[in-house]
N, C-alpha and C. Protein backbone atom coordinates (compact mmCIF):
# COMPACT_ATOMS: atom_id res chain seq x y z
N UNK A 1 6.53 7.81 35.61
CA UNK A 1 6.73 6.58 34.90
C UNK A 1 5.49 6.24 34.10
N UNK A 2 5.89 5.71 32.84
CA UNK A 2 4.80 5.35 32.14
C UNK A 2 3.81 3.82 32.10
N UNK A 3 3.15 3.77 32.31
CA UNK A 3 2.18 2.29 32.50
C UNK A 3 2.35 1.98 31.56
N UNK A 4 2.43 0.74 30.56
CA UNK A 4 2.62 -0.19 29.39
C UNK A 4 0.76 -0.87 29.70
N UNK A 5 0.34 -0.76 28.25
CA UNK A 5 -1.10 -1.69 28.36
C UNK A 5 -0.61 -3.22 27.83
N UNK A 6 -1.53 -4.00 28.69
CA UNK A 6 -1.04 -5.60 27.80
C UNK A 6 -1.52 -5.23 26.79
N UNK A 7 -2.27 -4.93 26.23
CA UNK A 7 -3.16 -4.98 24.66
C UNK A 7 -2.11 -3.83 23.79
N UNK A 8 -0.91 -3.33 24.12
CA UNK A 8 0.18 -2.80 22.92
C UNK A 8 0.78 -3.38 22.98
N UNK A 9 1.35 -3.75 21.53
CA UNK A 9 2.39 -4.66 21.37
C UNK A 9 3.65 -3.65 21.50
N UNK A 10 4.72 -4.58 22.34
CA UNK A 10 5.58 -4.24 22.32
C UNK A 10 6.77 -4.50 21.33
N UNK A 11 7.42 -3.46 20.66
CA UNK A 11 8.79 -3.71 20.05
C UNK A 11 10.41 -3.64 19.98
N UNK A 12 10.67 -4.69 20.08
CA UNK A 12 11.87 -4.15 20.90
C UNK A 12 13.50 -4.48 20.05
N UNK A 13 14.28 -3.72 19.93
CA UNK A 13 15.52 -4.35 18.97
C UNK A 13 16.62 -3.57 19.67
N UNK A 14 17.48 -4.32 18.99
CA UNK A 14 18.98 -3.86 19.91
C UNK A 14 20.04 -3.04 19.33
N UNK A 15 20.31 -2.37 19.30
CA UNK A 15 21.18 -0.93 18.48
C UNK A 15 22.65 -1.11 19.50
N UNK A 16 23.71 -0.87 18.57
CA UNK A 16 25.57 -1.43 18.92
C UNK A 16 25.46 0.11 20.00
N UNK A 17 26.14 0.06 21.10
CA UNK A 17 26.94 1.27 21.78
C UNK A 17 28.37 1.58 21.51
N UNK A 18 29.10 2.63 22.20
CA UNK A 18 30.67 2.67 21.31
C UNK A 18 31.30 1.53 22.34
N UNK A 19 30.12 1.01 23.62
CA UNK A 19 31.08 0.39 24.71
C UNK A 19 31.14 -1.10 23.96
N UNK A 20 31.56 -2.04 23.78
CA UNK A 20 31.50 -3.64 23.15
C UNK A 20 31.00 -3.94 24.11
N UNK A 21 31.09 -4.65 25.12
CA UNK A 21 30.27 -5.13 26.36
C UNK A 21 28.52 -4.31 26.80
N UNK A 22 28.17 -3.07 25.99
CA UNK A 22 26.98 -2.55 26.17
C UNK A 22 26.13 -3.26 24.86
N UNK A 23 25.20 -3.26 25.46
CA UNK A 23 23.71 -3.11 24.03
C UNK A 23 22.77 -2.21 23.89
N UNK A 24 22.16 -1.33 23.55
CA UNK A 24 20.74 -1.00 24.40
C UNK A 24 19.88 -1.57 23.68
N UNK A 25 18.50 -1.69 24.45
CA UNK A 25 17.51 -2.50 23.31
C UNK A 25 16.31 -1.25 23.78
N UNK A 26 16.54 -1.34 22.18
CA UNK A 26 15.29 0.35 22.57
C UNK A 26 13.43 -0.45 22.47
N UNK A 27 12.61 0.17 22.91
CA UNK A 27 11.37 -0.05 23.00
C UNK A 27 10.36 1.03 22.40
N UNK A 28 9.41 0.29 21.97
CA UNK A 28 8.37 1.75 21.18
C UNK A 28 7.64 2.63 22.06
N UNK A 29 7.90 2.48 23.45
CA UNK A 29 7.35 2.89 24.41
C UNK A 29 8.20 3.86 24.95
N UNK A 30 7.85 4.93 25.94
CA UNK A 30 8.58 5.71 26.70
C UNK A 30 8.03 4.89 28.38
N UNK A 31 9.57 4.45 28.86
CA UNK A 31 9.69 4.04 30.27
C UNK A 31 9.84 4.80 31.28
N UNK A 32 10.57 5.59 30.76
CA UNK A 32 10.53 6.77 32.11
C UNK A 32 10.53 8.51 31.23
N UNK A 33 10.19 8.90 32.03
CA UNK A 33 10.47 10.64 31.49
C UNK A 33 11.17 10.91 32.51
N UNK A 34 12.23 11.86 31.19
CA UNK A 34 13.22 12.91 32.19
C UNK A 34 14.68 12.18 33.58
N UNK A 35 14.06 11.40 33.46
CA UNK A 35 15.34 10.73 34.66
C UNK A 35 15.74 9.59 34.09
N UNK A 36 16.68 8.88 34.72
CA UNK A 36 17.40 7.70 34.36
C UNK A 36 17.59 6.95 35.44
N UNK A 37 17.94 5.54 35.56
CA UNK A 37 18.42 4.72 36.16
C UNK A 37 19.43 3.78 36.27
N UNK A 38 20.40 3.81 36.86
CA UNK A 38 21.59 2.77 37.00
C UNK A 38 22.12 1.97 37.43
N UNK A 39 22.17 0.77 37.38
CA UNK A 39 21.85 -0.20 38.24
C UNK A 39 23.12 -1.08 38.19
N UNK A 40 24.36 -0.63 39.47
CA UNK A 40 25.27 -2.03 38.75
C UNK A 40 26.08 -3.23 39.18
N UNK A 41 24.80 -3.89 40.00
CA UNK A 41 24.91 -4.68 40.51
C UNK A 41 23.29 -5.90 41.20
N UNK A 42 23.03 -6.99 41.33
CA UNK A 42 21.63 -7.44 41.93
C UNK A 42 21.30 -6.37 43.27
N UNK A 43 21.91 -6.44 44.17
CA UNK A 43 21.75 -6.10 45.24
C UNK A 43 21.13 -4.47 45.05
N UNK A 44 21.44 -3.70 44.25
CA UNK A 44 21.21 -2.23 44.15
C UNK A 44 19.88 -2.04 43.14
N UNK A 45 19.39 -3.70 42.54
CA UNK A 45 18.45 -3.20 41.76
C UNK A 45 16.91 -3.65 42.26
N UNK A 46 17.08 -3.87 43.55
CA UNK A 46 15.91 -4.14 44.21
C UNK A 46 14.57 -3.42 44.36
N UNK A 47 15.35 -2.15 43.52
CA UNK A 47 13.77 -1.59 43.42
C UNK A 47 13.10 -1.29 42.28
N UNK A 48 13.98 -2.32 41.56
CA UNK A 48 13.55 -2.59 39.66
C UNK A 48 13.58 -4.31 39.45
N UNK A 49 12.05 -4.80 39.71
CA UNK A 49 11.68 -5.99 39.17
C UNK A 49 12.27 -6.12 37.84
N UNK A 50 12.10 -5.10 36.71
CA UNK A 50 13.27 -5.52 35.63
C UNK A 50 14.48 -5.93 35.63
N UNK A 51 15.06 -4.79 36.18
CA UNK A 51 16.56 -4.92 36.79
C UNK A 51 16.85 -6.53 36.97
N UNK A 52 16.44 -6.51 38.54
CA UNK A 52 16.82 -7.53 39.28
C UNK A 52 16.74 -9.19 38.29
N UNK A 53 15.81 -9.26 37.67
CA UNK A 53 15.54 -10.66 36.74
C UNK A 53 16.15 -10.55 35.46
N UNK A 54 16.85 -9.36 35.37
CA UNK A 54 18.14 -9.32 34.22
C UNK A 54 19.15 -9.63 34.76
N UNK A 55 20.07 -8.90 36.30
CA UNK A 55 20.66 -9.33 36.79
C UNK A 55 21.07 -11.27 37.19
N UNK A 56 19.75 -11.78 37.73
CA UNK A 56 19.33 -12.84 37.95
C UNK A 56 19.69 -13.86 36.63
N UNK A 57 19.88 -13.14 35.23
CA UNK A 57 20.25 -14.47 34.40
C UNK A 57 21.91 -14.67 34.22
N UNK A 58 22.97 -13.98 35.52
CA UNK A 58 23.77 -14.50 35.34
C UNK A 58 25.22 -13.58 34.62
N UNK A 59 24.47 -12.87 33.31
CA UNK A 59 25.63 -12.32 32.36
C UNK A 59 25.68 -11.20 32.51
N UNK A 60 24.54 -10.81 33.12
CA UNK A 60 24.58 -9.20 33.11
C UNK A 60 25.15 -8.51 34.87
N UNK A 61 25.84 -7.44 34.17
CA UNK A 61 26.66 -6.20 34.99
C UNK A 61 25.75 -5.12 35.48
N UNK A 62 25.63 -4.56 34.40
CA UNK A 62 24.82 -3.56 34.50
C UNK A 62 23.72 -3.48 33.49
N UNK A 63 22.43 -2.51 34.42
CA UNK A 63 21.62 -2.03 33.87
C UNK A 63 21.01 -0.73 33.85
N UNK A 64 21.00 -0.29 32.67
CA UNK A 64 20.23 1.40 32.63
C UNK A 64 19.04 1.62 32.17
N UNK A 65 18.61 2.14 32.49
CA UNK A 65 16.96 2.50 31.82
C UNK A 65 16.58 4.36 32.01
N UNK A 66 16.39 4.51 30.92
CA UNK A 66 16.32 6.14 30.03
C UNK A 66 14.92 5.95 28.95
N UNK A 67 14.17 6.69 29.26
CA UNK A 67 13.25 7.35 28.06
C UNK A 67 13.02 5.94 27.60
N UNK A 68 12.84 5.60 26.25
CA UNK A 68 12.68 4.39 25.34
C UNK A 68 13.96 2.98 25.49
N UNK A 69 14.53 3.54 26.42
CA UNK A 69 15.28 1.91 26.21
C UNK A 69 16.15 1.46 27.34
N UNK A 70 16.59 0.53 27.54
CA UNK A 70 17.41 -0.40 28.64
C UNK A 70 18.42 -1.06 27.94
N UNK A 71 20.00 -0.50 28.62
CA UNK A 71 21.58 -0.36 28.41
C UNK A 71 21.86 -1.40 29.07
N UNK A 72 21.89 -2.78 28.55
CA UNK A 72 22.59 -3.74 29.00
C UNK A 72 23.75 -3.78 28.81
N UNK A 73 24.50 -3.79 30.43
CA UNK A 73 26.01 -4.59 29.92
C UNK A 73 26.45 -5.81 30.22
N UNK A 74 26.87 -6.85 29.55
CA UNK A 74 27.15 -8.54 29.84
C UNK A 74 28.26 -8.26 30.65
N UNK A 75 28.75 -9.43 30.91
CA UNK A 75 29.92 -10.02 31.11
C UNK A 75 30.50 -10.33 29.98
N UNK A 76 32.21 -10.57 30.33
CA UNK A 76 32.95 -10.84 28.91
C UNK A 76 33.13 -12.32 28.16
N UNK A 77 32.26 -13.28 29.38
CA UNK A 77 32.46 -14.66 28.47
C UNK A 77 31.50 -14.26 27.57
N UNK A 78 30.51 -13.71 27.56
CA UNK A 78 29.34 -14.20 26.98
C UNK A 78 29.35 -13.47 25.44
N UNK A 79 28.63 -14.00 24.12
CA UNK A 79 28.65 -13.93 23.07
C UNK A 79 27.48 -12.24 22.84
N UNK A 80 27.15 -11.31 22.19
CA UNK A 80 25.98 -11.26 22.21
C UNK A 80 25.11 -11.52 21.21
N UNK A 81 26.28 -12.39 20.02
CA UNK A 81 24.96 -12.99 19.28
C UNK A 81 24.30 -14.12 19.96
N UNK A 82 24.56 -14.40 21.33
CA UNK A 82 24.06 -15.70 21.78
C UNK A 82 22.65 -15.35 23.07
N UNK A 83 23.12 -13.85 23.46
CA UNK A 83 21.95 -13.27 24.14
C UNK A 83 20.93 -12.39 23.62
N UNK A 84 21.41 -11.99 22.48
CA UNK A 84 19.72 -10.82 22.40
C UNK A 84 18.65 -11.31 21.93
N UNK A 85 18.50 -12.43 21.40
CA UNK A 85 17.35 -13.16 20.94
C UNK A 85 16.48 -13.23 22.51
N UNK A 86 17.12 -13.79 23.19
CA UNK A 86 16.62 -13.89 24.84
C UNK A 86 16.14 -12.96 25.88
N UNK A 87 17.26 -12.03 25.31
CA UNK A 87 17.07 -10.73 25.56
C UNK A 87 15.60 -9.71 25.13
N UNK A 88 15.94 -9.49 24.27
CA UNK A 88 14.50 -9.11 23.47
C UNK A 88 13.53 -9.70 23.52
N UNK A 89 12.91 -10.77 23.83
CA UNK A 89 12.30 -11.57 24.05
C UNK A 89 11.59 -11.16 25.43
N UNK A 90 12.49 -11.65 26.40
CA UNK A 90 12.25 -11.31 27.96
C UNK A 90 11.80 -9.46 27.97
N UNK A 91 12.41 -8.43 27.57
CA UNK A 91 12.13 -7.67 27.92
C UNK A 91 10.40 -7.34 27.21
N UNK A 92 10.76 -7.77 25.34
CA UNK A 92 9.26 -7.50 25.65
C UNK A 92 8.30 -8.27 26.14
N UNK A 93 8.50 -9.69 26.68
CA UNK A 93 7.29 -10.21 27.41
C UNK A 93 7.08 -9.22 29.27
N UNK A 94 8.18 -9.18 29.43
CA UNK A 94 7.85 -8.00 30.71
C UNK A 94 6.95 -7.08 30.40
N UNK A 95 6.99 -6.22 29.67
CA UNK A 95 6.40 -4.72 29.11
C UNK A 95 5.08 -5.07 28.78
N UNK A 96 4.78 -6.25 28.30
CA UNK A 96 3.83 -6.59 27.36
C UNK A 96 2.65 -7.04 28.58
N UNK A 97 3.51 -7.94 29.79
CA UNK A 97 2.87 -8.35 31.25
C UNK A 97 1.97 -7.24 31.93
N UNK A 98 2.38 -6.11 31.60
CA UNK A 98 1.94 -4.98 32.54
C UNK A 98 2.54 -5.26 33.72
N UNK A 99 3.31 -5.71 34.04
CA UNK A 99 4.18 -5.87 35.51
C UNK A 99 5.12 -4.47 35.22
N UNK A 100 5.49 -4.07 36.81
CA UNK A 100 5.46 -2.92 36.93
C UNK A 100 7.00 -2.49 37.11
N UNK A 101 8.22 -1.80 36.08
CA UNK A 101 8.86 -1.81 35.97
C UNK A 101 9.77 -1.47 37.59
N UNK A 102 9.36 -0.94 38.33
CA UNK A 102 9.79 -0.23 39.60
C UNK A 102 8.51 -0.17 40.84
N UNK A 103 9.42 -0.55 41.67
CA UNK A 103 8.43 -0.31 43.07
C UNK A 103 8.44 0.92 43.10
N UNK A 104 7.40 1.48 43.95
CA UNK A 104 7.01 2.56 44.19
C UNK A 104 7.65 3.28 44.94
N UNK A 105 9.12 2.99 45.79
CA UNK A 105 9.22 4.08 46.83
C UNK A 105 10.71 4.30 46.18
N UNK A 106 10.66 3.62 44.65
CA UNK A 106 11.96 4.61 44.06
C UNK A 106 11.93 6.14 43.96
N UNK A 107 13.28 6.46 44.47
CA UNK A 107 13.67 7.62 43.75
C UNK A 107 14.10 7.97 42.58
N UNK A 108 14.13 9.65 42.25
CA UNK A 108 14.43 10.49 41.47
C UNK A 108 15.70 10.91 41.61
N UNK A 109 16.50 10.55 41.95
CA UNK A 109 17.81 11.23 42.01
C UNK A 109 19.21 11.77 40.71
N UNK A 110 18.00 11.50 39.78
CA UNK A 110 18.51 12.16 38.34
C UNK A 110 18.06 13.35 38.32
N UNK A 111 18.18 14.45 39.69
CA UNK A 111 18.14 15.36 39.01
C UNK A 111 18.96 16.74 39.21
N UNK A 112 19.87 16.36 39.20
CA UNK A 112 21.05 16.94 38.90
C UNK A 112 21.56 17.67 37.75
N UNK A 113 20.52 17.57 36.85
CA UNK A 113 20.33 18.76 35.33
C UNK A 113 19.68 19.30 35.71
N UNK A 114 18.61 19.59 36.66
CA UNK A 114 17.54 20.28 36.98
C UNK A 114 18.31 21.78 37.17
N UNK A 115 17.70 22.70 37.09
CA UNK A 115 18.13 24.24 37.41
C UNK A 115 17.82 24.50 39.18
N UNK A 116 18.40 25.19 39.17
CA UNK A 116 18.22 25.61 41.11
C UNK A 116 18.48 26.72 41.15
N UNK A 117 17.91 27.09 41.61
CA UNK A 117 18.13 28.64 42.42
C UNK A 117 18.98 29.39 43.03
N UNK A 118 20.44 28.54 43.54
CA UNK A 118 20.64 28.53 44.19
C UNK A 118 22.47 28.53 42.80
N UNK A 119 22.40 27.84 41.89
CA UNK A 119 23.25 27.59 40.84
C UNK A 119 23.93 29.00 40.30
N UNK A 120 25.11 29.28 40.72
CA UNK A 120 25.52 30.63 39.92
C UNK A 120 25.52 30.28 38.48
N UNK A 121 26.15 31.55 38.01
CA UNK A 121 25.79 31.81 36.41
C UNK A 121 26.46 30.72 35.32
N UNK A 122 27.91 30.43 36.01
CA UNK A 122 28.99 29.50 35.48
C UNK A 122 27.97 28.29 35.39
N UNK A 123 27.55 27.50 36.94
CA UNK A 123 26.75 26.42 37.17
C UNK A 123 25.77 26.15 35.90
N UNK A 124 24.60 27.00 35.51
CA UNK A 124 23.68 27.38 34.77
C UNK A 124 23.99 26.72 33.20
N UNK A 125 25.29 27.44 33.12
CA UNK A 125 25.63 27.50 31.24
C UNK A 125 26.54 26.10 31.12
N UNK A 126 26.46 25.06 32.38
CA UNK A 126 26.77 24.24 32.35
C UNK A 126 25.89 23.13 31.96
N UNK A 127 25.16 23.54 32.73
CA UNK A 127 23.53 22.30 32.69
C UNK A 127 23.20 22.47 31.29
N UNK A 128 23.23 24.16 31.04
CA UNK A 128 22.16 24.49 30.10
C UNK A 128 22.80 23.71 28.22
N UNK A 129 24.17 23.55 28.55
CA UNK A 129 25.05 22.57 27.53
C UNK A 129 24.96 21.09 27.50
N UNK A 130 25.20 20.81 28.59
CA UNK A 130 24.41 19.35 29.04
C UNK A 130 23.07 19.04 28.26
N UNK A 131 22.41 20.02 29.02
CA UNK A 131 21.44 19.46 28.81
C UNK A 131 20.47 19.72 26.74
N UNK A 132 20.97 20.53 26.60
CA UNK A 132 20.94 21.07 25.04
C UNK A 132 21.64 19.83 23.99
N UNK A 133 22.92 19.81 24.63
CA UNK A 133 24.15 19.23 23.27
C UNK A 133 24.54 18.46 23.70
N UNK A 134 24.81 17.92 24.56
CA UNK A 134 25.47 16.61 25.13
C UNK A 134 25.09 15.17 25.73
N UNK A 135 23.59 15.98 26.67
CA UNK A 135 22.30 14.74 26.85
C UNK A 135 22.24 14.22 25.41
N UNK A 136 21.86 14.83 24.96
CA UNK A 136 20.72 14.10 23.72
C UNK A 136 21.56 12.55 23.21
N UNK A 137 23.22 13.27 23.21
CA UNK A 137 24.18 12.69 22.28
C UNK A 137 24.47 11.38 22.70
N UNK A 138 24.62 11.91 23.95
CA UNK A 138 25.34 10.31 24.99
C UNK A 138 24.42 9.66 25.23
N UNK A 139 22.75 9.95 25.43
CA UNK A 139 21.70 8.60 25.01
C UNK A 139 21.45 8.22 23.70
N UNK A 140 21.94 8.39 22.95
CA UNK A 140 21.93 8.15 21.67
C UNK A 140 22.62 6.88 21.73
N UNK A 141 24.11 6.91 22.77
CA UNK A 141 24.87 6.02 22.61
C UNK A 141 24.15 4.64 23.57
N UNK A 142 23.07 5.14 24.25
CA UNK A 142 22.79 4.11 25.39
C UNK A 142 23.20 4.87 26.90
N UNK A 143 23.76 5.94 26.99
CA UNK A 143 24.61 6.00 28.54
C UNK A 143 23.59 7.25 28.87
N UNK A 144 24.30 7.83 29.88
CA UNK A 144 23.88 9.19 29.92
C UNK A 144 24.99 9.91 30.87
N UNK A 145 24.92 11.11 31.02
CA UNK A 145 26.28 11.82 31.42
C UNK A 145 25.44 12.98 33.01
N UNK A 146 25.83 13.12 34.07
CA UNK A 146 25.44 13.71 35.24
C UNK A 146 26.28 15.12 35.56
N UNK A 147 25.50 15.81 35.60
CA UNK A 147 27.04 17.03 35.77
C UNK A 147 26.81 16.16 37.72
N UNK A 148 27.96 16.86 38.28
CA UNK A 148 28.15 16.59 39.72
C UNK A 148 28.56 18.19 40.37
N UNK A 149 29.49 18.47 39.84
CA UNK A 149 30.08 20.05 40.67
C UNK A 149 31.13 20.34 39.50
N UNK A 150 30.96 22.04 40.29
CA UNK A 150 32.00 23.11 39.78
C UNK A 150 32.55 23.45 40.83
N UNK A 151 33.95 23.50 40.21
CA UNK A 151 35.03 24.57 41.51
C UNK A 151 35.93 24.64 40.20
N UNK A 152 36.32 25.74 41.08
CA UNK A 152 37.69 26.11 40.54
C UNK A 152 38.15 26.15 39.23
N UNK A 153 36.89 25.97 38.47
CA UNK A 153 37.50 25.86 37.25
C UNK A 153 37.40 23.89 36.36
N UNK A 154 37.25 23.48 37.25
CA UNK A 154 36.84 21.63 37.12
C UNK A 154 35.27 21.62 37.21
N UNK A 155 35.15 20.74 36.09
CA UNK A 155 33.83 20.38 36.24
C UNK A 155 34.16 18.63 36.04
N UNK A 156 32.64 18.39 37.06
CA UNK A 156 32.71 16.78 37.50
C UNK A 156 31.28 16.26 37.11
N UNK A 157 31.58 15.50 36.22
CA UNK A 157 30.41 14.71 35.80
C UNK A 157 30.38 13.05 36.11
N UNK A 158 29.07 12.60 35.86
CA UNK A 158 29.25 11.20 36.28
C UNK A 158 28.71 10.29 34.87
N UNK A 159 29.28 9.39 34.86
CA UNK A 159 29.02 8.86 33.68
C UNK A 159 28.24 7.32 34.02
N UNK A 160 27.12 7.11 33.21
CA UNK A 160 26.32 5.96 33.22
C UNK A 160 25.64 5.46 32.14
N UNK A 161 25.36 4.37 32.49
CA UNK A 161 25.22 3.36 31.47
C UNK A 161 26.04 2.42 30.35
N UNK A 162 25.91 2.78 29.23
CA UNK A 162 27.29 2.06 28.30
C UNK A 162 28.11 3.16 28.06
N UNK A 163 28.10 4.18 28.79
CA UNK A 163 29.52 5.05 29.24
C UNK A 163 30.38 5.15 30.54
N UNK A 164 29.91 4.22 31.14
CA UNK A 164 30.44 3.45 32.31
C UNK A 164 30.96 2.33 31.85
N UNK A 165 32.75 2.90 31.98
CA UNK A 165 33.64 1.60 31.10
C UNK A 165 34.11 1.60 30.23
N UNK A 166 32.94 2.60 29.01
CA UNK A 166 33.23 2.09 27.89
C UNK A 166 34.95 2.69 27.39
N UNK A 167 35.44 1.72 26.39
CA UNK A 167 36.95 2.38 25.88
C UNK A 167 36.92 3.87 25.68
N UNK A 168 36.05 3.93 24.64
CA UNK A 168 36.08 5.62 24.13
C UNK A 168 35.52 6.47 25.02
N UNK A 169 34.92 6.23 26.21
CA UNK A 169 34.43 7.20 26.92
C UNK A 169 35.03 8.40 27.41
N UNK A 170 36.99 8.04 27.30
CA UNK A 170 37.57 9.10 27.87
C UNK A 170 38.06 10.30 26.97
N UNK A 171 38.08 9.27 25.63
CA UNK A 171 38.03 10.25 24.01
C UNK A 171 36.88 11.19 24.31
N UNK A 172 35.85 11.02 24.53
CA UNK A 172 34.28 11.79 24.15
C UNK A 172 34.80 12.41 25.53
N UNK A 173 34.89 12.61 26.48
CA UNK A 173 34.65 13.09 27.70
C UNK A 173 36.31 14.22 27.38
N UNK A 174 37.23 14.12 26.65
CA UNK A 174 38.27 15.03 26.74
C UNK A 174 37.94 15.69 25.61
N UNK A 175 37.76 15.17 24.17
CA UNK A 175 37.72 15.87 22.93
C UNK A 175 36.47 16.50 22.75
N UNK A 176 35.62 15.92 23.11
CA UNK A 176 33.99 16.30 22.86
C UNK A 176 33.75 17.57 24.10
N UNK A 177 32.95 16.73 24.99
CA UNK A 177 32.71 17.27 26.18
C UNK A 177 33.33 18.17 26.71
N UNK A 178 34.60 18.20 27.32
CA UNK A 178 36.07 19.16 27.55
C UNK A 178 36.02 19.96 26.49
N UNK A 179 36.23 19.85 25.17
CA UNK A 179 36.22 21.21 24.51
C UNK A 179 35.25 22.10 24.02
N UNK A 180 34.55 21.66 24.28
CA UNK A 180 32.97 22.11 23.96
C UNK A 180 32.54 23.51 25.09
N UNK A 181 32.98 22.35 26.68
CA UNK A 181 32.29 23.36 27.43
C UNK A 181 33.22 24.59 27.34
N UNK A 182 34.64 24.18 27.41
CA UNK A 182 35.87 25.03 27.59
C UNK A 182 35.56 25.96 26.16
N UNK A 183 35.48 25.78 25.27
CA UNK A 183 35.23 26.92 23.99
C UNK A 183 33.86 27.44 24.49
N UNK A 184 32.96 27.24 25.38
CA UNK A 184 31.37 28.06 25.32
C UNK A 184 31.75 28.52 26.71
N UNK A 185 32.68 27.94 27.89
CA UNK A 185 32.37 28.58 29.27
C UNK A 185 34.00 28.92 29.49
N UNK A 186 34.66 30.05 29.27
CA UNK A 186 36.34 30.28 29.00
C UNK A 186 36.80 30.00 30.61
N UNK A 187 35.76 30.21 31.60
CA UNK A 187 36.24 29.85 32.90
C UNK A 187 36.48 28.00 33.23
N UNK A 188 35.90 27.59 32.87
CA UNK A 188 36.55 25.83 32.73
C UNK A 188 38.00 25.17 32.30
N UNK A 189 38.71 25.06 32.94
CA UNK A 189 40.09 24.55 33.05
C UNK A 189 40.05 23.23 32.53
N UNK A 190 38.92 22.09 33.27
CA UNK A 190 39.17 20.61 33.24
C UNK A 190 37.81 20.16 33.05
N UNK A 191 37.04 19.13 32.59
CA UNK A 191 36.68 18.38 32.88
C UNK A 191 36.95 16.80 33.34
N UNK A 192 36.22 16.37 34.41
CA UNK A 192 36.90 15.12 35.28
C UNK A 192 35.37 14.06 35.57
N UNK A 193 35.61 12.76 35.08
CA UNK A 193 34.31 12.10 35.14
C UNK A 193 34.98 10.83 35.92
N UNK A 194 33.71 10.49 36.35
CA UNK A 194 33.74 8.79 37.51
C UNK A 194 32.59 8.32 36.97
N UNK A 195 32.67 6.85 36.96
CA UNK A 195 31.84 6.38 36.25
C UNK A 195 30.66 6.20 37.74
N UNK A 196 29.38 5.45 36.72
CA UNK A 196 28.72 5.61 38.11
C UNK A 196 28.41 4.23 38.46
């Protein structure tokens, strides 16, 4: 994880996801390397002082945090021309605090793109697509995508952030994703996602 100095200014703005209920508000900073976080609920974000005091104002569902930015999702009363001024605001006075995005005895459990030893060849040219053509794409959108397992021909991914929910997620996850791997790996029958 990366330390934020008070003396950089922080910048922060909010870019549309395909989900309506998502935002992300990207930052000039890198927050985490290589892993992600998903948070979707108060109770589960106790080991993200960010988290939890986003949770805490009420509108928000969920929260993600990837590389340069944090995937808010509201609730459906709420406007978001009526939150990101507040929004943006709060996050960069956090960043800007030097207060410390995560306690220390979080885990890593993003790592499930990682290669293993242990991964047959099928496993491999799975990640190795993921992680090439499909990561990049789906944080682009704000979310991010988990492979989970292979059998039989099914592959199981997990979906997070403003791809948790979102409408089109099951478009991108059958037309995109599904044909992609199925035209590069001829042994893949299905792909099958749960949000996370």
């Amino acid at each position: 994880m990366t330390e934020t100095s008070k003396n950089t200014p922080i910048t922060v703005y909010a870019e549309a996801t395909p989900n309506p209920e998502s935002l992300k508000f990207v930052v000039n900073k890198l927050l985490v390397r290589g892993h992600s976080f998903d948070f979707d609920s108060l109770e589960k974000s106790a080991k993200s002082p960010l988290a939890t005091q986003l949770f805490e104002m009420g509108f928000v569902k969920r929260v993600f945090i990837a590389n340069n930015f944090i995937t808010i999702t509201k609730t459906e009363d709420k406007m978001w021309v009526e939150l990101i001024p507040s929004l943006r605001r709060f996050i960069k006075e956090f960043l800007e605090s030097g207060n410390k995005m995560f306690t220390e005895d979080i885990s890593y459990e993003d790592a499930n793109y990682a290669m293993d030893d242990n991964d047959g060849e099928v496993v491999t040219k799975i990640k190795n697509l993921l992680n090439e053509n499909i990561r990049p794409a789906v944080e682009m959108d704000g979310g991010a995508i988990d492979f989970n397992s292979y059998e039989d021909g099914v592959v199981s991914l997990t979906l997070k952030g403003a791809c948790s929910g979102c409408p089109s997620a099951t478009v991108t996850l059958k037309a995109g994703i599904e044909a992609l791997l199925k035209r590069m790996i001829p042994q893949i029958t299905e792909v099958v996602a749960h949000n996370g």
